[in-house]
N, C-alpha and C. Protein backbone atom coordinates (compact mmCIF):
# COMPACT_ATOMS: atom_id res chain seq x y z
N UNK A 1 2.50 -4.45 -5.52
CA UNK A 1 1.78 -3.28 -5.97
C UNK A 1 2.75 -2.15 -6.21
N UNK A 2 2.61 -1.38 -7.04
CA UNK A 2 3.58 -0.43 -7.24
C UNK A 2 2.46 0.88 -7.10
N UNK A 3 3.30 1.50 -6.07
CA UNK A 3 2.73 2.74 -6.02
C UNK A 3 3.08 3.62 -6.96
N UNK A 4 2.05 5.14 -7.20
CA UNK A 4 2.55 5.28 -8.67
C UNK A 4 3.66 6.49 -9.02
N UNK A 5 4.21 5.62 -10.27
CA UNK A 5 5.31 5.47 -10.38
C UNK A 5 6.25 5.44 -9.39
N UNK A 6 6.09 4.33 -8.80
CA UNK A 6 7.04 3.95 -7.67
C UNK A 6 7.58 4.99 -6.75
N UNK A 7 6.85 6.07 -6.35
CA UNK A 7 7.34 7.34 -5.89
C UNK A 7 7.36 7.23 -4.48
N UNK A 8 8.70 7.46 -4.14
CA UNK A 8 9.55 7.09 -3.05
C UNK A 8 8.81 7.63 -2.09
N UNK A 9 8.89 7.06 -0.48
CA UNK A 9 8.41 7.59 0.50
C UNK A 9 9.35 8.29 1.49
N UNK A 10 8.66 9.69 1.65
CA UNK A 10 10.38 10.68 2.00
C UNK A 10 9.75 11.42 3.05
N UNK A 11 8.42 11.92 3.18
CA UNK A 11 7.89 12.77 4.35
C UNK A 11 7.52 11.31 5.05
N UNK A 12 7.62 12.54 6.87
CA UNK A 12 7.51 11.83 8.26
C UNK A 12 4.89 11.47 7.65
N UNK A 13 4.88 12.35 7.62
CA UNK A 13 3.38 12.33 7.67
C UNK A 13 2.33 12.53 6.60
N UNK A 14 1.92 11.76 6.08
CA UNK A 14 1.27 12.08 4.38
C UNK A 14 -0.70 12.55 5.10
N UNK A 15 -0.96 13.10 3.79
CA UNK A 15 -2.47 13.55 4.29
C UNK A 15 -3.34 12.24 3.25
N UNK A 16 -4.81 12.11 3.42
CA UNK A 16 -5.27 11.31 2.84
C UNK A 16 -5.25 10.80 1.77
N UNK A 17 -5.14 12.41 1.36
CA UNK A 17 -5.49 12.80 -0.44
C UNK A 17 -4.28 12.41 -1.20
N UNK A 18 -3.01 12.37 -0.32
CA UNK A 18 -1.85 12.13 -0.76
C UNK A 18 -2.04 10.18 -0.75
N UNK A 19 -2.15 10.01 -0.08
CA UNK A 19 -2.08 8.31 0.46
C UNK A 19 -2.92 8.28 -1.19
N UNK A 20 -4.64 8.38 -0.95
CA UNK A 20 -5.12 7.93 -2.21
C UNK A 20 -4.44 8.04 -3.58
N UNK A 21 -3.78 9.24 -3.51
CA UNK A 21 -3.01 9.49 -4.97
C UNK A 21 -2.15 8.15 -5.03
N UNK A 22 -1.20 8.08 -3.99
CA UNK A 22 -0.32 7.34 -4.33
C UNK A 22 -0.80 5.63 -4.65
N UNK A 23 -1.70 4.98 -4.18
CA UNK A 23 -2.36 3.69 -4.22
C UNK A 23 -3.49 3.94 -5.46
N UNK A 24 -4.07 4.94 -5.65
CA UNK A 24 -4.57 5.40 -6.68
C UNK A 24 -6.33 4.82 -6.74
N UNK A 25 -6.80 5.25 -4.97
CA UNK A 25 -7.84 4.36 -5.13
C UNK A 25 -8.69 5.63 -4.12
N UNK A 26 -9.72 5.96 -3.61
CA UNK A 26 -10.72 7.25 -3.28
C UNK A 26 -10.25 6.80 -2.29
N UNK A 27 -10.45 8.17 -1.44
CA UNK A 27 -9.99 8.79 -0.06
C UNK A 27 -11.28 8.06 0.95
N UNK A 28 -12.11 7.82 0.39
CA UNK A 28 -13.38 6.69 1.00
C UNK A 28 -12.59 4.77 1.69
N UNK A 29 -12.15 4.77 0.26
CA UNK A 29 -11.22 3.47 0.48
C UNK A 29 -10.66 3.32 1.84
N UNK A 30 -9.14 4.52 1.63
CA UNK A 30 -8.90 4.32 2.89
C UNK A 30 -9.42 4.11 3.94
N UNK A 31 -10.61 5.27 3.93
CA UNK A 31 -11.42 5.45 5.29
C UNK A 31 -11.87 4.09 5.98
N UNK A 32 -12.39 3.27 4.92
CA UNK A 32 -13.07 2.18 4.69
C UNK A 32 -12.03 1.16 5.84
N UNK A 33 -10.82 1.44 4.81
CA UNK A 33 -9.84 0.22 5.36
C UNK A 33 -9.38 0.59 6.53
N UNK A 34 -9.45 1.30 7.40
CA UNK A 34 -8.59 2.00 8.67
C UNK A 34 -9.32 1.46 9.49
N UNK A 35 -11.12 1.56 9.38
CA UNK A 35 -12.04 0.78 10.35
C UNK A 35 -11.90 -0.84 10.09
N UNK A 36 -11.58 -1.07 8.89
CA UNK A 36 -11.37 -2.89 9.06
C UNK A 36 -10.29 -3.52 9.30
N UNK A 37 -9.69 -2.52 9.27
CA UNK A 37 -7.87 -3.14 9.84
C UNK A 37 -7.41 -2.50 10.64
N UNK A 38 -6.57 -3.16 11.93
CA UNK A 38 -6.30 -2.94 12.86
C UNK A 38 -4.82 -2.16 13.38
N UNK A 39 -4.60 -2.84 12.10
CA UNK A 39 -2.89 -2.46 11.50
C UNK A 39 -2.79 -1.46 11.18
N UNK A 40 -4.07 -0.62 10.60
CA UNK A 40 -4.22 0.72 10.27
C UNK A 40 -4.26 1.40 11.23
N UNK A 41 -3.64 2.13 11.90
CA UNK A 41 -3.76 3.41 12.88
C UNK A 41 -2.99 5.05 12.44
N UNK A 42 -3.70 5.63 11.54
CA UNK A 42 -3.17 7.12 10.94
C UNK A 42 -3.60 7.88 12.20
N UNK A 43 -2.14 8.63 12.68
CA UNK A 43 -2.35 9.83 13.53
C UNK A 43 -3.37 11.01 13.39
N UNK A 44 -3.86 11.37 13.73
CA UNK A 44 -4.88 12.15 13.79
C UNK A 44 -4.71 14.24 14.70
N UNK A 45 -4.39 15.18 13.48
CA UNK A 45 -4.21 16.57 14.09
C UNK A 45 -5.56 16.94 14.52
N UNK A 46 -5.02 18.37 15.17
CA UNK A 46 -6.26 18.87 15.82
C UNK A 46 -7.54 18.55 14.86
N UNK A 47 -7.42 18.86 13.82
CA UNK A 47 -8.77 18.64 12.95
C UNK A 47 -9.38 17.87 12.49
N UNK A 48 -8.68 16.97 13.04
CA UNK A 48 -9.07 15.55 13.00
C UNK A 48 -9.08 14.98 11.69
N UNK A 49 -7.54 15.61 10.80
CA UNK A 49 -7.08 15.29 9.77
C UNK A 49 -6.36 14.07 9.52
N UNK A 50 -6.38 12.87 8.85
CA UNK A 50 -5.69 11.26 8.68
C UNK A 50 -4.41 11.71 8.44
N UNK A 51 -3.34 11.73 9.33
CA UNK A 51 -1.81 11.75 8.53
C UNK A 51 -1.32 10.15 8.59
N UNK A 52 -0.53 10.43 7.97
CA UNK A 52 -0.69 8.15 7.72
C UNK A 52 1.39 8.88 7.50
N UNK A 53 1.67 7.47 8.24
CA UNK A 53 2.87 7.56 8.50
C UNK A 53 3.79 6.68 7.48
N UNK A 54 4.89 6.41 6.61
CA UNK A 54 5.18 5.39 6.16
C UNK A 54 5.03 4.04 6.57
N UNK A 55 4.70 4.23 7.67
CA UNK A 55 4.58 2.49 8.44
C UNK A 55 3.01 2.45 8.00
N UNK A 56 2.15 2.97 7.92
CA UNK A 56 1.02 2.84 7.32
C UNK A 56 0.77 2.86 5.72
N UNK A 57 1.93 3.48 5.39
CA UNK A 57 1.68 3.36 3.91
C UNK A 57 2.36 1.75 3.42
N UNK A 58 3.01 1.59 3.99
CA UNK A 58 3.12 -0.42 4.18
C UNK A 58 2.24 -1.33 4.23
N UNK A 59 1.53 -0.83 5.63
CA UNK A 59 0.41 -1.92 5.43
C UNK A 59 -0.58 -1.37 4.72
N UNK A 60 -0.89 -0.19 4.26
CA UNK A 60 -2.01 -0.10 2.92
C UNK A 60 -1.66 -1.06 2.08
N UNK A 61 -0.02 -0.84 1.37
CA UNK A 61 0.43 -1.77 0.50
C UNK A 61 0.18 -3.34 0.70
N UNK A 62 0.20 -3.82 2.10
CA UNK A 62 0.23 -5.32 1.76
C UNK A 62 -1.72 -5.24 1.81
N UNK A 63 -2.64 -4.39 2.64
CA UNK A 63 -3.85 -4.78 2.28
C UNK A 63 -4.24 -4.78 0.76
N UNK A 64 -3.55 -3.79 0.15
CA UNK A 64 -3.89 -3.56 -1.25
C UNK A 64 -3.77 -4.73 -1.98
N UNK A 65 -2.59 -5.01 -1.88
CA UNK A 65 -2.09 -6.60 -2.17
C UNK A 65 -2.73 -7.49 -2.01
N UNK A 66 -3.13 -7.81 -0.94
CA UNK A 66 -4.54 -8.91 -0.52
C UNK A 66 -6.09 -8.38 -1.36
N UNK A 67 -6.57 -7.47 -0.82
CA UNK A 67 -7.87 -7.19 -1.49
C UNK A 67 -7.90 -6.74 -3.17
N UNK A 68 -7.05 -6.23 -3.58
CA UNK A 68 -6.84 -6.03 -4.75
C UNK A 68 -6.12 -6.41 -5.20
N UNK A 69 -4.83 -7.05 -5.45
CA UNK A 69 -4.60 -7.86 -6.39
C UNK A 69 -4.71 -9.44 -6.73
N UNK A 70 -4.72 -9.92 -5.09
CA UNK A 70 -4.89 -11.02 -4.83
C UNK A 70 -6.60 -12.15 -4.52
N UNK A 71 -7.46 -10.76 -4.14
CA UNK A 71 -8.54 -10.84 -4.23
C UNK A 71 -9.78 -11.63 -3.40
N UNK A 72 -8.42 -11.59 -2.38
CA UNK A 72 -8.92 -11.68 -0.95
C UNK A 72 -10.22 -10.65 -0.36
N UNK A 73 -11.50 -11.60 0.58
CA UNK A 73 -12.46 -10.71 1.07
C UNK A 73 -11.70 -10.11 2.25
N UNK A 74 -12.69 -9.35 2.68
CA UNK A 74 -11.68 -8.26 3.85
C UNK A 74 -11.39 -9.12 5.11
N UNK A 75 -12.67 -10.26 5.21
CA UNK A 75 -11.99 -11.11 6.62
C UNK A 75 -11.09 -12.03 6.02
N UNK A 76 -10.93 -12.29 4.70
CA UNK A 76 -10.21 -13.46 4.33
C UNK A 76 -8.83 -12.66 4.69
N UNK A 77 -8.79 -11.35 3.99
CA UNK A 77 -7.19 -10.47 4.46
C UNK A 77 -6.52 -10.18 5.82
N UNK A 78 -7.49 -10.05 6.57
CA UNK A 78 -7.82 -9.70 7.96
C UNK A 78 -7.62 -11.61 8.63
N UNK A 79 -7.87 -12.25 7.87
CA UNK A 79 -7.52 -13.60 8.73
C UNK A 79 -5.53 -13.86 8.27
N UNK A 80 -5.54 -13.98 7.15
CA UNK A 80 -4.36 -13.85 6.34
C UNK A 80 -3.11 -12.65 7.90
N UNK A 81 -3.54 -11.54 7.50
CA UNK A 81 -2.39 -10.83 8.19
C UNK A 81 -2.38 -11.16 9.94
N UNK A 82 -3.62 -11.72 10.21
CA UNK A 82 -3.37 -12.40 11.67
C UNK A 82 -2.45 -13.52 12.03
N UNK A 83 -2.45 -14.70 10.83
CA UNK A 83 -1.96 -15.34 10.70
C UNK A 83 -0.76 -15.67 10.28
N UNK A 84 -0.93 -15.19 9.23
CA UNK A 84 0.62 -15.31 8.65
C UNK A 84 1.05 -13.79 8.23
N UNK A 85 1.14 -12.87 8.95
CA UNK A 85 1.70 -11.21 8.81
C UNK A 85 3.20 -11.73 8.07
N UNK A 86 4.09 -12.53 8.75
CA UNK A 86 5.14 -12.26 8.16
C UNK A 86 5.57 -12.54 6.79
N UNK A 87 5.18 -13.36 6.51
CA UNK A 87 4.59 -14.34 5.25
C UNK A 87 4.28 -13.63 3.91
N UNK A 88 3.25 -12.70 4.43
CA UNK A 88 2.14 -11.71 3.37
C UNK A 88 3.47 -10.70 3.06
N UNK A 89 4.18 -10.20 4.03
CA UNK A 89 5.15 -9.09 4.28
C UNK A 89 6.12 -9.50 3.10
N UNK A 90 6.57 -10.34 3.04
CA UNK A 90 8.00 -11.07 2.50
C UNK A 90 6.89 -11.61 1.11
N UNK A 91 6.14 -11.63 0.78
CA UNK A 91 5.66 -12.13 -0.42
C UNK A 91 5.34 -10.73 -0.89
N UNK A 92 4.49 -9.82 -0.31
CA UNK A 92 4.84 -8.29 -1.45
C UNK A 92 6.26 -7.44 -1.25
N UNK A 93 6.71 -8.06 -0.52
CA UNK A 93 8.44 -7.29 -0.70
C UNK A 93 8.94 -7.80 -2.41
N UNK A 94 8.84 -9.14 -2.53
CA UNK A 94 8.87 -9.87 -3.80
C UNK A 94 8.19 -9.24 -4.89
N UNK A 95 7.38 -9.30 -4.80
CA UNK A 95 6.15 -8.69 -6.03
C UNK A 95 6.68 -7.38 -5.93
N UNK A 96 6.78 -6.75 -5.13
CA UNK A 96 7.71 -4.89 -5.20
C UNK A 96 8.80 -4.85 -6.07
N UNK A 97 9.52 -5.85 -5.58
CA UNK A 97 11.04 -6.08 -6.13
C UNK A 97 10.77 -6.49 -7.95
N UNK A 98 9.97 -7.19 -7.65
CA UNK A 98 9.47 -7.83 -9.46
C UNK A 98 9.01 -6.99 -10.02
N UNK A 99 8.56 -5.83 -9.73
CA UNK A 99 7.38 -5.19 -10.52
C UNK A 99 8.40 -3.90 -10.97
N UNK A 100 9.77 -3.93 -9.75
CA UNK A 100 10.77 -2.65 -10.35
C UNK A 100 11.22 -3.27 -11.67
N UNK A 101 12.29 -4.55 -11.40
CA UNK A 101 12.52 -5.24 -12.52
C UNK A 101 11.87 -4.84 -13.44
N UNK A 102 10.81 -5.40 -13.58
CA UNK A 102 9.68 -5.32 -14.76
C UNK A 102 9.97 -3.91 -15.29
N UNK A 103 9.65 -3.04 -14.41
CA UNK A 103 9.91 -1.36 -14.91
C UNK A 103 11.08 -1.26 -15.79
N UNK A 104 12.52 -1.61 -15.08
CA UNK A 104 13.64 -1.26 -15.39
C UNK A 104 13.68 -1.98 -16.56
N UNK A 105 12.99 -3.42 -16.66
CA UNK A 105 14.02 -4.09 -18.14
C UNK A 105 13.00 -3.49 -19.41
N UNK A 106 11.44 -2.88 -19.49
CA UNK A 106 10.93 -2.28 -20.26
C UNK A 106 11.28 -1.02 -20.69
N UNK A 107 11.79 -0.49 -19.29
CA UNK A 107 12.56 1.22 -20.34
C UNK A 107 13.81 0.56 -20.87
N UNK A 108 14.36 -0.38 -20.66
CA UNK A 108 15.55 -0.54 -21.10
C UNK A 108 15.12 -0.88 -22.29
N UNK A 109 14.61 -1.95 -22.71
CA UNK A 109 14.11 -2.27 -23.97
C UNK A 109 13.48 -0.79 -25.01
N UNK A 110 12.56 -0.04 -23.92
CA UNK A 110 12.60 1.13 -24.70
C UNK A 110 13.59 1.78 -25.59
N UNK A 111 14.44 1.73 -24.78
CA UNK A 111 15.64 2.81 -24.63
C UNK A 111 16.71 1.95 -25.90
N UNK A 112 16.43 0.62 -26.23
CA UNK A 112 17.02 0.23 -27.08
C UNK A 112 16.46 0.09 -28.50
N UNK A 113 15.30 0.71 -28.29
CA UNK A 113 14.84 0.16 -29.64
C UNK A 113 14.94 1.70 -30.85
């Protein structure tokens, strides 16, 4: 999954609205996914505001990966990362890595034509 435009992760604590921007899917979603995954745990300020840490913006990425691209139901994803976590991990590291490629050799081609 490529977050969009691959925009690097550089702050300690992101807010919801930021997370959704970046996965590009409603601030509901998340909400959604934090109660069905366990893996999800966003720190929580006095106001009981979601700050989601880069280690959470990971596993958004590999749920995203499962439920949305791959098209896994939520227990099928939820059985998946019980099972084989390391597996799922190392297969969207791949698809990350492919999808820069992909980026880089299309502007290049841009850039040549």
């Amino acid at each position: 999954m490529m977050l969009k435009k691959d925009k690097k992760i550089e702050k300690l604590y992101y807010t919801i609205g930021e997370v959704s921007e970046l996965f590009e899917v409603n601030a509901s979603l998340i909400r959604f996914w934090e109660k069905e995954f366990d893996i999800l745990k966003p720190k929580k300020n006095k106001k009981g505001n979601r700050l989601f840490t880069p280690q959470d913006i990971d596993h958004l990425r590999i749920i995203y990966h499962l439920v949305k691209e791959r098209g896994y139901t939520l227990q099928g994803a939820r059985e998946k990362l019980k099972n084989n976590k390391e597996e799922v991990i190392n297969k969207v590291a791949v698809v990350d890595s492919l999808n820069r490629i992909k980026e880089f050799l299309l502007d290049l081609k841009e850039q040549m034509q």
